[in-house]
PDB file of N, CA and C in Angstrom:
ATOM      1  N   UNK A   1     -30.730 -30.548 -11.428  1.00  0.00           N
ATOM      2  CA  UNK A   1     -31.200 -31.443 -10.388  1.00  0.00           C
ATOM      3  C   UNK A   1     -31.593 -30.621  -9.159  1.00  0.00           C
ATOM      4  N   UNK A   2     -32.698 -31.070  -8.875  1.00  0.00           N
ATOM      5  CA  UNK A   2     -33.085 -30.141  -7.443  1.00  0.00           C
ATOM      6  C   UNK A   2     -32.362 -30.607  -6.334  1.00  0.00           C
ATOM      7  N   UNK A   3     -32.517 -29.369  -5.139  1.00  0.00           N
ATOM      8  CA  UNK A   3     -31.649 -30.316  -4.520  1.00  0.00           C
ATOM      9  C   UNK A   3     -33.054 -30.578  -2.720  1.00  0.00           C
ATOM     10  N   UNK A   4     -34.381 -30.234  -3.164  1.00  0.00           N
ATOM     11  CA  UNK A   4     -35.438 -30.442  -2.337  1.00  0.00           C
ATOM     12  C   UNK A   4     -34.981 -30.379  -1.279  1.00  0.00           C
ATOM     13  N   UNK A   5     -34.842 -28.654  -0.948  1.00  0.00           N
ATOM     14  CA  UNK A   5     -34.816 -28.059   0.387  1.00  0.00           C
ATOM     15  C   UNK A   5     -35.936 -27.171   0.298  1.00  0.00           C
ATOM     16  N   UNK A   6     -36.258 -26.902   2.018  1.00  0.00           N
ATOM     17  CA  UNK A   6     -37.187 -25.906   2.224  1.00  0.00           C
ATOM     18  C   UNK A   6     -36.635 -24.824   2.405  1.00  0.00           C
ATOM     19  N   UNK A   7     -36.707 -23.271   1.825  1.00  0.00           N
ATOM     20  CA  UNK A   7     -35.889 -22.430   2.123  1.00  0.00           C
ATOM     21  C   UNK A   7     -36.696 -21.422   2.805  1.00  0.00           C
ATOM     22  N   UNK A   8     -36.165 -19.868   3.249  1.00  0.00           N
ATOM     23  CA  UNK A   8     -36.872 -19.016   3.938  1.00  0.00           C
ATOM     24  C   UNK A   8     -35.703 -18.231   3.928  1.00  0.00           C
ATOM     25  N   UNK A   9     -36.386 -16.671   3.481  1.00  0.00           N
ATOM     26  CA  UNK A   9     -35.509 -15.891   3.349  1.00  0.00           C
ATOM     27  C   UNK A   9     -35.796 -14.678   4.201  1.00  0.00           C
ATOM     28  N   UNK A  10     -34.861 -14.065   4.475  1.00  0.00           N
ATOM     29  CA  UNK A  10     -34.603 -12.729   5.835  1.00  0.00           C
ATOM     30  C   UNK A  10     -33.426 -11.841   5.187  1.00  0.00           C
ATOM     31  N   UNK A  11     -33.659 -10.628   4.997  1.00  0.00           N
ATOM     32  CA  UNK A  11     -32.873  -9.960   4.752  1.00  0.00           C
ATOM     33  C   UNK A  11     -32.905  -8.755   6.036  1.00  0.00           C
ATOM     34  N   UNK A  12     -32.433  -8.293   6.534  1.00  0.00           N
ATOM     35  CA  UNK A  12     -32.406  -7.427   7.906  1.00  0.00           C
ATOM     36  C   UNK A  12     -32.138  -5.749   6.936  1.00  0.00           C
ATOM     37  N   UNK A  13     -33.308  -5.249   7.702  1.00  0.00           N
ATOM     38  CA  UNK A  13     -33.559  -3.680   7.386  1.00  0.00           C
ATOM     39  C   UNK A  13     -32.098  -3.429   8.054  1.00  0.00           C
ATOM     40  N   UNK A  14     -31.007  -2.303   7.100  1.00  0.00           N
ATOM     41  CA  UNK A  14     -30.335  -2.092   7.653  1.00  0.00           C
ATOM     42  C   UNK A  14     -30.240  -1.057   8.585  1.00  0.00           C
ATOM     43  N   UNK A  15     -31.153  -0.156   8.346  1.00  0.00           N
ATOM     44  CA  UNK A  15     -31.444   1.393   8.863  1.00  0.00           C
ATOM     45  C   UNK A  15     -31.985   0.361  10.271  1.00  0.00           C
ATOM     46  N   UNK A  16     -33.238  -0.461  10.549  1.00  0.00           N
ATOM     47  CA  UNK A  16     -33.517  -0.792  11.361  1.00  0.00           C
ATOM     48  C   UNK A  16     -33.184  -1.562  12.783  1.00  0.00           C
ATOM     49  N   UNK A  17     -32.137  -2.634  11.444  1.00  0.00           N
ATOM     50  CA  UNK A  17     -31.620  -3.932  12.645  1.00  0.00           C
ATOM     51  C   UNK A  17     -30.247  -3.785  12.320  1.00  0.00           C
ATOM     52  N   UNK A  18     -29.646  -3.049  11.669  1.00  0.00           N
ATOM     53  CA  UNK A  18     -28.190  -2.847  11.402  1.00  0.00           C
ATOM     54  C   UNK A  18     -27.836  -3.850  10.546  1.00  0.00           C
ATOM     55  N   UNK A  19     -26.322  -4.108   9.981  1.00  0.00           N
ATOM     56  CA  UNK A  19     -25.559  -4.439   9.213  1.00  0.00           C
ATOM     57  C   UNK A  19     -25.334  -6.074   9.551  1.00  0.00           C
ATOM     58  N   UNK A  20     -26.179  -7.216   8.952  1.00  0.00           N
ATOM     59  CA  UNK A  20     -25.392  -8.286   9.363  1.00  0.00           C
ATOM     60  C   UNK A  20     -26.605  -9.151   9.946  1.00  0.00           C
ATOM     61  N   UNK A  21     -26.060 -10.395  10.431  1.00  0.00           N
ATOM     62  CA  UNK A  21     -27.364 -10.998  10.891  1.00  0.00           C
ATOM     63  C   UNK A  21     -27.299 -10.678  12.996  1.00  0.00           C
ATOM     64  N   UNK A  22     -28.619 -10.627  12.771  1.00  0.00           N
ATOM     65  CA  UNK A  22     -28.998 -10.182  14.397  1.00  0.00           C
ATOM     66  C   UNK A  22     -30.181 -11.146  14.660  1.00  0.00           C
ATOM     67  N   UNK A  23     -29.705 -10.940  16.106  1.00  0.00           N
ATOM     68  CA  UNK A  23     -30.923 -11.803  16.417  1.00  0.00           C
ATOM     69  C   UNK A  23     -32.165 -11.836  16.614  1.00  0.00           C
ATOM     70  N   UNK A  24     -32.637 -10.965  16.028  1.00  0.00           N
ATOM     71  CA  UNK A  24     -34.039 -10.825  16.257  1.00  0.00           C
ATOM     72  C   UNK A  24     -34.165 -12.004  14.917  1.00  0.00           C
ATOM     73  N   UNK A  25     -33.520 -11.725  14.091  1.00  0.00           N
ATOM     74  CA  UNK A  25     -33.628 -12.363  12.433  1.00  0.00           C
ATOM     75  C   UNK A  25     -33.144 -13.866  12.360  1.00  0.00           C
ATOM     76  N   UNK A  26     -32.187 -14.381  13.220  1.00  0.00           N
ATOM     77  CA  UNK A  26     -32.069 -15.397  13.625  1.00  0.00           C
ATOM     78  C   UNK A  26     -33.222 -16.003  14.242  1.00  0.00           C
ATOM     79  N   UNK A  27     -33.674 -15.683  15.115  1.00  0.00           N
ATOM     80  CA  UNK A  27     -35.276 -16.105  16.061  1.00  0.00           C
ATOM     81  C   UNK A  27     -36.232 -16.318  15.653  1.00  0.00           C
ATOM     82  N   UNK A  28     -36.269 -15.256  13.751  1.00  0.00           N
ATOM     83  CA  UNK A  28     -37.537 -15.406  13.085  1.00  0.00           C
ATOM     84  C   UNK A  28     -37.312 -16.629  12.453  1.00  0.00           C
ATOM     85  N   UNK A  29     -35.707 -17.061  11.561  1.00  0.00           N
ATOM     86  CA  UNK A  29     -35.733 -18.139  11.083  1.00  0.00           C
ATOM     87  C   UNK A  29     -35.541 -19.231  11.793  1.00  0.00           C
ATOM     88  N   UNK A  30     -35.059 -19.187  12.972  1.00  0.00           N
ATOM     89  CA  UNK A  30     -35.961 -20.299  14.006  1.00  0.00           C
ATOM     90  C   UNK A  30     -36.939 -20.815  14.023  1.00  0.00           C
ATOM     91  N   UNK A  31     -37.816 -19.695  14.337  1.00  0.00           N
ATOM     92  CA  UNK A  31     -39.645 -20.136  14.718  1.00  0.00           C
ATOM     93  C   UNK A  31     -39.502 -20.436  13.186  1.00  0.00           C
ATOM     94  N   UNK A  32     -39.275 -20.281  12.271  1.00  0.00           N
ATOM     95  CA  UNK A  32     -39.829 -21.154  10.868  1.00  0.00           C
ATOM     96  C   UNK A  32     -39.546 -22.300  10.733  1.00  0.00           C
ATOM     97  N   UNK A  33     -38.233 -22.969  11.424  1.00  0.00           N
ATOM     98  CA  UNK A  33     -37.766 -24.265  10.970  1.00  0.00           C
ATOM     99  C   UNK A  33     -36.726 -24.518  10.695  1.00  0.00           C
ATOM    100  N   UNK A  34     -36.035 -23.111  10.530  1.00  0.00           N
ATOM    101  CA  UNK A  34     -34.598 -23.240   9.822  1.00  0.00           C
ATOM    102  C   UNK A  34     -33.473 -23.516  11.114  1.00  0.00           C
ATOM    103  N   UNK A  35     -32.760 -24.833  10.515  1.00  0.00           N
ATOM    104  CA  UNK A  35     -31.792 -25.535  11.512  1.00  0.00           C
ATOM    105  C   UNK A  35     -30.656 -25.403  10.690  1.00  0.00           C
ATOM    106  N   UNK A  36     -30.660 -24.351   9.525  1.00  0.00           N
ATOM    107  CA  UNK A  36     -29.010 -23.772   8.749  1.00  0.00           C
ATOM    108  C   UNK A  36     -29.096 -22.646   8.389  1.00  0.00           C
ATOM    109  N   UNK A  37     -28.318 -21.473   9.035  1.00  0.00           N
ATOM    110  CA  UNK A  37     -28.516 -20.550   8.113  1.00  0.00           C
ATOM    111  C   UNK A  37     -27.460 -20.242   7.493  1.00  0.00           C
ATOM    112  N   UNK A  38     -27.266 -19.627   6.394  1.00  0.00           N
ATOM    113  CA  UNK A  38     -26.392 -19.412   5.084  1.00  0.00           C
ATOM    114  C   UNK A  38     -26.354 -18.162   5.291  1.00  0.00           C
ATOM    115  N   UNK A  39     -25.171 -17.298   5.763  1.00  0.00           N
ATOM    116  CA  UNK A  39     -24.990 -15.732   5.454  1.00  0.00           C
ATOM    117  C   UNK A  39     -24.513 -15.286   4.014  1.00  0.00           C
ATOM    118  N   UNK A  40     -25.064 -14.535   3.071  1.00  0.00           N
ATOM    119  CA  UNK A  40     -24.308 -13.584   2.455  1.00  0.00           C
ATOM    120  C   UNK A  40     -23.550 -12.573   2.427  1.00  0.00           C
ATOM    121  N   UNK A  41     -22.814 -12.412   2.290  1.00  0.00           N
ATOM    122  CA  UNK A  41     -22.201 -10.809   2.333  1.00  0.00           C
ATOM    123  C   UNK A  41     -22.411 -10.725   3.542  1.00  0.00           C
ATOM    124  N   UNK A  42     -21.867 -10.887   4.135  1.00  0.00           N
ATOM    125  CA  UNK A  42     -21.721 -10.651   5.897  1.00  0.00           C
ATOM    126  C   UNK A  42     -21.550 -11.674   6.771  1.00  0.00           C
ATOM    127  N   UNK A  43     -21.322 -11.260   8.321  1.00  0.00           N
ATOM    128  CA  UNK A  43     -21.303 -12.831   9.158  1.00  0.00           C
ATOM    129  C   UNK A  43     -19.766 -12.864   9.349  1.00  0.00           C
ATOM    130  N   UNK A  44     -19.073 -12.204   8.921  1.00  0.00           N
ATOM    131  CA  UNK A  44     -17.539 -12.614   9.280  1.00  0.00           C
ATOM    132  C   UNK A  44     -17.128 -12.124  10.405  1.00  0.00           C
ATOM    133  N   UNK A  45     -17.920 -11.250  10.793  1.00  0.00           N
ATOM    134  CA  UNK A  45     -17.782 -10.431  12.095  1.00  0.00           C
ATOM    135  C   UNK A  45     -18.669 -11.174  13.289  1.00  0.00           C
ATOM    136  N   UNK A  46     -19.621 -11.197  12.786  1.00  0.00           N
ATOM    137  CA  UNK A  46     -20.693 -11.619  13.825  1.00  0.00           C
ATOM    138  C   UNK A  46     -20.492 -12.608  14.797  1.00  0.00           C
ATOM    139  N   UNK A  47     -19.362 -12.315  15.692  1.00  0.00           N
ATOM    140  CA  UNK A  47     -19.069 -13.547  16.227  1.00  0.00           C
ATOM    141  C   UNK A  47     -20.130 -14.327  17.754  1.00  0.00           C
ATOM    142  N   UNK A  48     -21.140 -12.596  17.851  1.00  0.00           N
ATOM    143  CA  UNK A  48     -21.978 -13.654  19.240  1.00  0.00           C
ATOM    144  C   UNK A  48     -22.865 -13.651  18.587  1.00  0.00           C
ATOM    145  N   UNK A  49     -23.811 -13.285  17.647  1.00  0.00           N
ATOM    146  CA  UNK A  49     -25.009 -13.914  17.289  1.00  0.00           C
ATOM    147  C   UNK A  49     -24.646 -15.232  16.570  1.00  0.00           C
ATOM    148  N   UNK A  50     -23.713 -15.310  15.715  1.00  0.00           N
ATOM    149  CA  UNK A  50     -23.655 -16.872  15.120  1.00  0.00           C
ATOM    150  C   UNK A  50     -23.374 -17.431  16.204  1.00  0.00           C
ATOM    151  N   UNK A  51     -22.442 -17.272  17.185  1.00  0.00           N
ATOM    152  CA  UNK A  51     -22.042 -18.529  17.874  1.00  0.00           C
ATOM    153  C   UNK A  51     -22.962 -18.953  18.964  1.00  0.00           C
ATOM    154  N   UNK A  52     -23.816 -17.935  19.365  1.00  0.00           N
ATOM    155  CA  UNK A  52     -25.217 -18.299  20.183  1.00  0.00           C
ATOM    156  C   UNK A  52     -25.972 -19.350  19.129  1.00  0.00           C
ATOM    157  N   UNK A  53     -26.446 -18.923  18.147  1.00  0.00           N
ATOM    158  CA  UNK A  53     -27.346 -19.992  17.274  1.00  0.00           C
ATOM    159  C   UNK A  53     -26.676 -21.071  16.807  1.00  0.00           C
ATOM    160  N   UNK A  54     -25.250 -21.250  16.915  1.00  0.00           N
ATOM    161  CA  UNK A  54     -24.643 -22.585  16.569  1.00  0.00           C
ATOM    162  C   UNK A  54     -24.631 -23.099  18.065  1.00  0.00           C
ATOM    163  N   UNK A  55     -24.200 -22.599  19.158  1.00  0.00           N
ATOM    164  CA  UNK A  55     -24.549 -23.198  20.321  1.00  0.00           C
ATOM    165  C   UNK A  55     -25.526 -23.968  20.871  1.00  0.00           C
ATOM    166  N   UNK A  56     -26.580 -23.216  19.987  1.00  0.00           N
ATOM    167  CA  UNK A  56     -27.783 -23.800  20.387  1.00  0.00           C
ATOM    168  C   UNK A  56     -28.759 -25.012  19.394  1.00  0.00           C
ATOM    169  N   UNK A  57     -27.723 -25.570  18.621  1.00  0.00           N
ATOM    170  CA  UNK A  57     -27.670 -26.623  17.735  1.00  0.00           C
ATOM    171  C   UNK A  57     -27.692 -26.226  16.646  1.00  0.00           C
ATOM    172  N   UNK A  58     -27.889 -25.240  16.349  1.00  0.00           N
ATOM    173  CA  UNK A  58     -28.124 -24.703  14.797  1.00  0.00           C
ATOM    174  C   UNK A  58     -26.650 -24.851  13.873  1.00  0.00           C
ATOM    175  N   UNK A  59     -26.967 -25.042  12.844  1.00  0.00           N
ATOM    176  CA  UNK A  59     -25.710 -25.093  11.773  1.00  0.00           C
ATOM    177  C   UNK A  59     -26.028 -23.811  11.082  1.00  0.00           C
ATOM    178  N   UNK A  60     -24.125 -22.938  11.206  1.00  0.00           N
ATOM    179  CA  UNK A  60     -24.208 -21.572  10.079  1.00  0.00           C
ATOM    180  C   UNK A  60     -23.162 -21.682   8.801  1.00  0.00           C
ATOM    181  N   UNK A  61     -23.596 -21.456   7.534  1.00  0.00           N
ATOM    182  CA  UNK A  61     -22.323 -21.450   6.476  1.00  0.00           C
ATOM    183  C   UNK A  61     -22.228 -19.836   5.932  1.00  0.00           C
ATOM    184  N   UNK A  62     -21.229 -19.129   6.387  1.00  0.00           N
ATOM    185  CA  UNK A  62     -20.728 -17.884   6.302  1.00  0.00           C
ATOM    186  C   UNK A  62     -19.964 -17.577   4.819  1.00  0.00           C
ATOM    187  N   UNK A  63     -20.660 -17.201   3.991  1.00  0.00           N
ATOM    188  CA  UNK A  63     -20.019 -16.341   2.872  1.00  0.00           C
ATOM    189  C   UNK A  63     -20.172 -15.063   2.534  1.00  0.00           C
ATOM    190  N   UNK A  64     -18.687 -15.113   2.634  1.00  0.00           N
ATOM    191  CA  UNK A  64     -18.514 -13.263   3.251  1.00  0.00           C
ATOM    192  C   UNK A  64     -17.342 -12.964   2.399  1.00  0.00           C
ATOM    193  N   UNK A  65     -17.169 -11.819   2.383  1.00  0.00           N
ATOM    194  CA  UNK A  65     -15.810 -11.371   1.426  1.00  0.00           C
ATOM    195  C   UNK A  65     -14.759 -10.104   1.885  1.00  0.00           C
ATOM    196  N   UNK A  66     -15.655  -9.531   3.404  1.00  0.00           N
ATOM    197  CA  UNK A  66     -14.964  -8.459   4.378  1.00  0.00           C
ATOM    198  C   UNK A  66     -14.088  -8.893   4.829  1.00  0.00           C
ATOM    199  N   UNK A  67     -12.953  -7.927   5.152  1.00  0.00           N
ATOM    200  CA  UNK A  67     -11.811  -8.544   5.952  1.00  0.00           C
ATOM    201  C   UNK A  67     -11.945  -9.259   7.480  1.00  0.00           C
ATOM    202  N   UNK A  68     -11.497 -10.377   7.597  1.00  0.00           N
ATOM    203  CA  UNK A  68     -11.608 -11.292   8.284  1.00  0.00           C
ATOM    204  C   UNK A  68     -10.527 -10.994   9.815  1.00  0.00           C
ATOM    205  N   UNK A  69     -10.549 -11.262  10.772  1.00  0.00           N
ATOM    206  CA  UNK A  69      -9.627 -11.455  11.788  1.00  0.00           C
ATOM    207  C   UNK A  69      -9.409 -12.879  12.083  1.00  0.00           C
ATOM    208  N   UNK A  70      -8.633 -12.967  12.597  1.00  0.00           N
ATOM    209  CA  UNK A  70      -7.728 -14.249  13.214  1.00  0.00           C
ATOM    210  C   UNK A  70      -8.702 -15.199  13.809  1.00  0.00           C
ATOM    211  N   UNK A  71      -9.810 -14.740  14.301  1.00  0.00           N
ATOM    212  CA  UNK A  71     -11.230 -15.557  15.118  1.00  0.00           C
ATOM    213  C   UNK A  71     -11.995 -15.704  13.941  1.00  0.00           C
ATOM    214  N   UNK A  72     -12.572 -16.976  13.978  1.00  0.00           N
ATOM    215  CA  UNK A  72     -13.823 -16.864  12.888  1.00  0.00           C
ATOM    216  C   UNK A  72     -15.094 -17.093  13.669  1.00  0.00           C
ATOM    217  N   UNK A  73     -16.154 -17.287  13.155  1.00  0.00           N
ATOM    218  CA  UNK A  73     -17.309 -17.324  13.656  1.00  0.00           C
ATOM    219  C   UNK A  73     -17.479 -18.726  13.652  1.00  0.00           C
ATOM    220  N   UNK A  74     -18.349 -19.406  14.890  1.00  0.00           N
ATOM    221  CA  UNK A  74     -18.349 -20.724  14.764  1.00  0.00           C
ATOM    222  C   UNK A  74     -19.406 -21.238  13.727  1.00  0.00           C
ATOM    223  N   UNK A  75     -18.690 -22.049  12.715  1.00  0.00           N
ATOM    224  CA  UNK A  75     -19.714 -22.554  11.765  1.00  0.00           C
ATOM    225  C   UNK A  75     -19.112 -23.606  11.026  1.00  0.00           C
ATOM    226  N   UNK A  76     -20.193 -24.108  10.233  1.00  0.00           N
ATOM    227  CA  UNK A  76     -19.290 -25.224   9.439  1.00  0.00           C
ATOM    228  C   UNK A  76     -18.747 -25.213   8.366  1.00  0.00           C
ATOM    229  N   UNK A  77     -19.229 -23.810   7.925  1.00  0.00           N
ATOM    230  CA  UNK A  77     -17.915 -23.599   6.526  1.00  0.00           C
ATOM    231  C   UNK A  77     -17.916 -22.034   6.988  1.00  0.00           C
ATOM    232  N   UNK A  78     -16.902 -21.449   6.413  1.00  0.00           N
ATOM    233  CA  UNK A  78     -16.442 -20.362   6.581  1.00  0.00           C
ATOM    234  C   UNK A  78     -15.893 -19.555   5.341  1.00  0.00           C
ATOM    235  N   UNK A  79     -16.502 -18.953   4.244  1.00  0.00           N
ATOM    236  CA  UNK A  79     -16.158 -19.313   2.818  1.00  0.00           C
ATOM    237  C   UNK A  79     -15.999 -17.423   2.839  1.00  0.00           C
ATOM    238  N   UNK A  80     -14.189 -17.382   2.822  1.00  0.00           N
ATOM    239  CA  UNK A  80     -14.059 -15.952   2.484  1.00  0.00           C
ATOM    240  C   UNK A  80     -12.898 -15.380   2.199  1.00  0.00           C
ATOM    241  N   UNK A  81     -12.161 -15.282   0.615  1.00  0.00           N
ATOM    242  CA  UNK A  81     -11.179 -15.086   0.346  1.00  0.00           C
ATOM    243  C   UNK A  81     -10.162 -13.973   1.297  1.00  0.00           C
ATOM    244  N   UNK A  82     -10.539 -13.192   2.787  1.00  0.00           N
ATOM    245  CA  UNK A  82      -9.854 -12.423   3.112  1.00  0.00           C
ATOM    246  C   UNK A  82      -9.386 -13.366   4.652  1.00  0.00           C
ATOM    247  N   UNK A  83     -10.068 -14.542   4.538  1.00  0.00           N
ATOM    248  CA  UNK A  83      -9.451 -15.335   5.826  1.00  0.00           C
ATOM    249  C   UNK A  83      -7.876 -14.895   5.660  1.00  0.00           C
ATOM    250  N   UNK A  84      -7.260 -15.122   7.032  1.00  0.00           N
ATOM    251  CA  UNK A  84      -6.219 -14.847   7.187  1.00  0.00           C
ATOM    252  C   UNK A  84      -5.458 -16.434   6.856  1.00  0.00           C
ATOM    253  N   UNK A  85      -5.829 -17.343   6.497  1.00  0.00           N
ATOM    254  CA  UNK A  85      -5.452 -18.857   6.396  1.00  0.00           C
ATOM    255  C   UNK A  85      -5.731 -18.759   4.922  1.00  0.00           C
ATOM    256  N   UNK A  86      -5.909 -17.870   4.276  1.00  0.00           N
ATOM    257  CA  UNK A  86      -6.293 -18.367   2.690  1.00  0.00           C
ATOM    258  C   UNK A  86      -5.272 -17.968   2.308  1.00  0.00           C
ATOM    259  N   UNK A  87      -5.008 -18.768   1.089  1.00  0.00           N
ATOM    260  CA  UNK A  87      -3.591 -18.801  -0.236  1.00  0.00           C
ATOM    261  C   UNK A  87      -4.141 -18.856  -1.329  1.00  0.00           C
ATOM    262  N   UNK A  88      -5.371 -18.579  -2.065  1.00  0.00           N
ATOM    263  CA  UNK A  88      -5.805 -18.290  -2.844  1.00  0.00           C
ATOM    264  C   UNK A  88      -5.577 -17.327  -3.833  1.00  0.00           C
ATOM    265  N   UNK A  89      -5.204 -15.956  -3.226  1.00  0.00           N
ATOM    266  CA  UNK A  89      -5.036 -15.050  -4.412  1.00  0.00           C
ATOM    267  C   UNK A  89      -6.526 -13.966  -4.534  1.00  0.00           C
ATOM    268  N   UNK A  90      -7.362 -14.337  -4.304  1.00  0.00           N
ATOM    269  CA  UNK A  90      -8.643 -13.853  -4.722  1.00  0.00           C
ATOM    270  C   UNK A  90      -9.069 -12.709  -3.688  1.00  0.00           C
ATOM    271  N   UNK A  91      -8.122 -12.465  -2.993  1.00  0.00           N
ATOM    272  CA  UNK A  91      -8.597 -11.319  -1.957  1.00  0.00           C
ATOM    273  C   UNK A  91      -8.747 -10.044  -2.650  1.00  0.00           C
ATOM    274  N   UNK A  92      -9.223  -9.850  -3.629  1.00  0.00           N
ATOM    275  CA  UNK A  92     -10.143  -8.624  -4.244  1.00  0.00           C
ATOM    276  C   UNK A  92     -11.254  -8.675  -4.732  1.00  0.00           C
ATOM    277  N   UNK A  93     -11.986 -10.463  -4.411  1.00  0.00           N
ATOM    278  CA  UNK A  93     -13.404 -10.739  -4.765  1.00  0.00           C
ATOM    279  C   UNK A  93     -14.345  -9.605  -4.431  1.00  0.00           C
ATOM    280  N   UNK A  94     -15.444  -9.762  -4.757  1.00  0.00           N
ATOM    281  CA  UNK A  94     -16.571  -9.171  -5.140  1.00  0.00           C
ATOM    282  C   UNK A  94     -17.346 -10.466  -3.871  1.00  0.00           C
ATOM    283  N   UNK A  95     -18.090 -10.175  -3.308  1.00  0.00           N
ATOM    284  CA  UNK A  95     -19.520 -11.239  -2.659  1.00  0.00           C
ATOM    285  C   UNK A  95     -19.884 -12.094  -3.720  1.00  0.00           C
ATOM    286  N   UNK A  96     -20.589 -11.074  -4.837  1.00  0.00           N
ATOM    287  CA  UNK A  96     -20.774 -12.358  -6.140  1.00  0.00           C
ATOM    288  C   UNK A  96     -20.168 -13.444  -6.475  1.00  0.00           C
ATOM    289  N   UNK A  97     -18.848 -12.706  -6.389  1.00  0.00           N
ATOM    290  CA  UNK A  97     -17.797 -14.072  -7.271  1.00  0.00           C
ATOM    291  C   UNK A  97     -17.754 -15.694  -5.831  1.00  0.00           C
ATOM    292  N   UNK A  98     -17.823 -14.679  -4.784  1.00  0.00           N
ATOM    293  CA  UNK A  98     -17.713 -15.876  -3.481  1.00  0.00           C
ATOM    294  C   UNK A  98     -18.863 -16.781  -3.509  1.00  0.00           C
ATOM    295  N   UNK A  99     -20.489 -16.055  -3.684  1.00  0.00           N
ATOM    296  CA  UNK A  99     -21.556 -17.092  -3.424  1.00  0.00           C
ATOM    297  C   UNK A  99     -21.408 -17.583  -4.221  1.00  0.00           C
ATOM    298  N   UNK A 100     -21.534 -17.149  -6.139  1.00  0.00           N
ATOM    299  CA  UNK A 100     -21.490 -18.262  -7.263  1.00  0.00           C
ATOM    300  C   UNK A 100     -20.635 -19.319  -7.043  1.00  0.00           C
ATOM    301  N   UNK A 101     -19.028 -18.881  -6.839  1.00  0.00           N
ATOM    302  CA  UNK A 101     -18.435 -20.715  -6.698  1.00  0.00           C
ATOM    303  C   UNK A 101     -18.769 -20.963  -5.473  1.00  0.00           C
ATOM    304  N   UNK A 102     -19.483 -20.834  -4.788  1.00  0.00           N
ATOM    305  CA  UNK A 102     -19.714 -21.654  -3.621  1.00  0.00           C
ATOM    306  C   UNK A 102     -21.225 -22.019  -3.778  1.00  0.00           C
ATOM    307  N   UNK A 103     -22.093 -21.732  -4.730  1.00  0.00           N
ATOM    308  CA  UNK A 103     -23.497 -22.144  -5.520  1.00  0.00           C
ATOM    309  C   UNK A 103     -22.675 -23.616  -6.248  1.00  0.00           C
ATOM    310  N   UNK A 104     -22.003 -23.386  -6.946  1.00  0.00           N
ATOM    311  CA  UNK A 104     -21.611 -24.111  -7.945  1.00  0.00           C
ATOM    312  C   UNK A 104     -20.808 -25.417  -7.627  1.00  0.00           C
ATOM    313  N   UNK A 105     -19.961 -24.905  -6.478  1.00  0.00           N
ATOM    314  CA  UNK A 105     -19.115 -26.037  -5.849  1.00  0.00           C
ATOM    315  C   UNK A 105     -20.490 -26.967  -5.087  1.00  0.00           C
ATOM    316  N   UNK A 106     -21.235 -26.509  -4.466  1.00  0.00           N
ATOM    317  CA  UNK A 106     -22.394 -27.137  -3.787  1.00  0.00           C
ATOM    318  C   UNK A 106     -22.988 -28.044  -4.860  1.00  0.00           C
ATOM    319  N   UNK A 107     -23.301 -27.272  -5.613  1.00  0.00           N
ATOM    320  CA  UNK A 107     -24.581 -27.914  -6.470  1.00  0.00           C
ATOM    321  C   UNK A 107     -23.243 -29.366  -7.694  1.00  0.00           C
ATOM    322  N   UNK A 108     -22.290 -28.948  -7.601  1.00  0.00           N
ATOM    323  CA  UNK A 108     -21.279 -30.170  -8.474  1.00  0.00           C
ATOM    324  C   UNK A 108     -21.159 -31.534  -7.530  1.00  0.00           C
ATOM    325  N   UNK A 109     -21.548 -31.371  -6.082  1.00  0.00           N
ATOM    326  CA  UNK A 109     -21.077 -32.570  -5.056  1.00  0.00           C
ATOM    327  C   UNK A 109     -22.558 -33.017  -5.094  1.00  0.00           C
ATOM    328  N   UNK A 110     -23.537 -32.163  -5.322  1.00  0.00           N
ATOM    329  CA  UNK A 110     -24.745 -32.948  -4.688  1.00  0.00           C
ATOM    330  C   UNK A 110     -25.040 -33.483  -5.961  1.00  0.00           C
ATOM    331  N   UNK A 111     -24.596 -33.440  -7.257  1.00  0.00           N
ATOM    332  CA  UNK A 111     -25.631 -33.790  -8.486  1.00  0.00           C
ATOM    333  C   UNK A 111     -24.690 -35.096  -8.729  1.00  0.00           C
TER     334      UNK A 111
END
């Protein structure tokens, strides 16, 4: 089942814009339209560029698998087995293993 979104993708040169989302890359998926952005593998840190673009109405869902501190980034999900609030067990995931069930958990509520 589709789930008829418009998507747009940004991956940030790391040599260029460094490790993570920045804002220049935030600004681009702005001017496109995008009012969610979805981090991979990163974002657990990023606590002033996400919380500027959630400030500024934007919705962020952070799946990340780096060790986490006690602050999270403001967003509406926060999906990362090294949170310091998780009882899971899974704190030796892989990024993969985090986006797939969180592909999968998504795509089981919307179908």
């Amino acid at each position: 089942m589709p789930l008829n979104i418009r998507t747009e993708l940004y991956i940030p040169d790391r040599i260029k814009d460094g490790y993570g989302p920045n804002k220049q890359g935030l600004e681009y998926l702005k001017n496109k339209g995008a009012n969610l952005i979805l981090t991979l593998d990163c974002g657990i840190l990023a606590f002033d560029v996400l919380d500027d673009f959630y400030v500024q109405g934007g919705e962020v869902i952070v799946v990340d698998h780096h060790m986490a501190e006690p602050k999270l980034p403001k967003a509406i999900a926060v999906v990362n087995p090294n949170r310091l609030d998780d009882l899971s067990d899974l704190w030796e995931s892989c990024c993969c293993r985090c986006c797939f069930s969180f592909a999968c958990r998504t795509y089981s509520k919307t179908s």
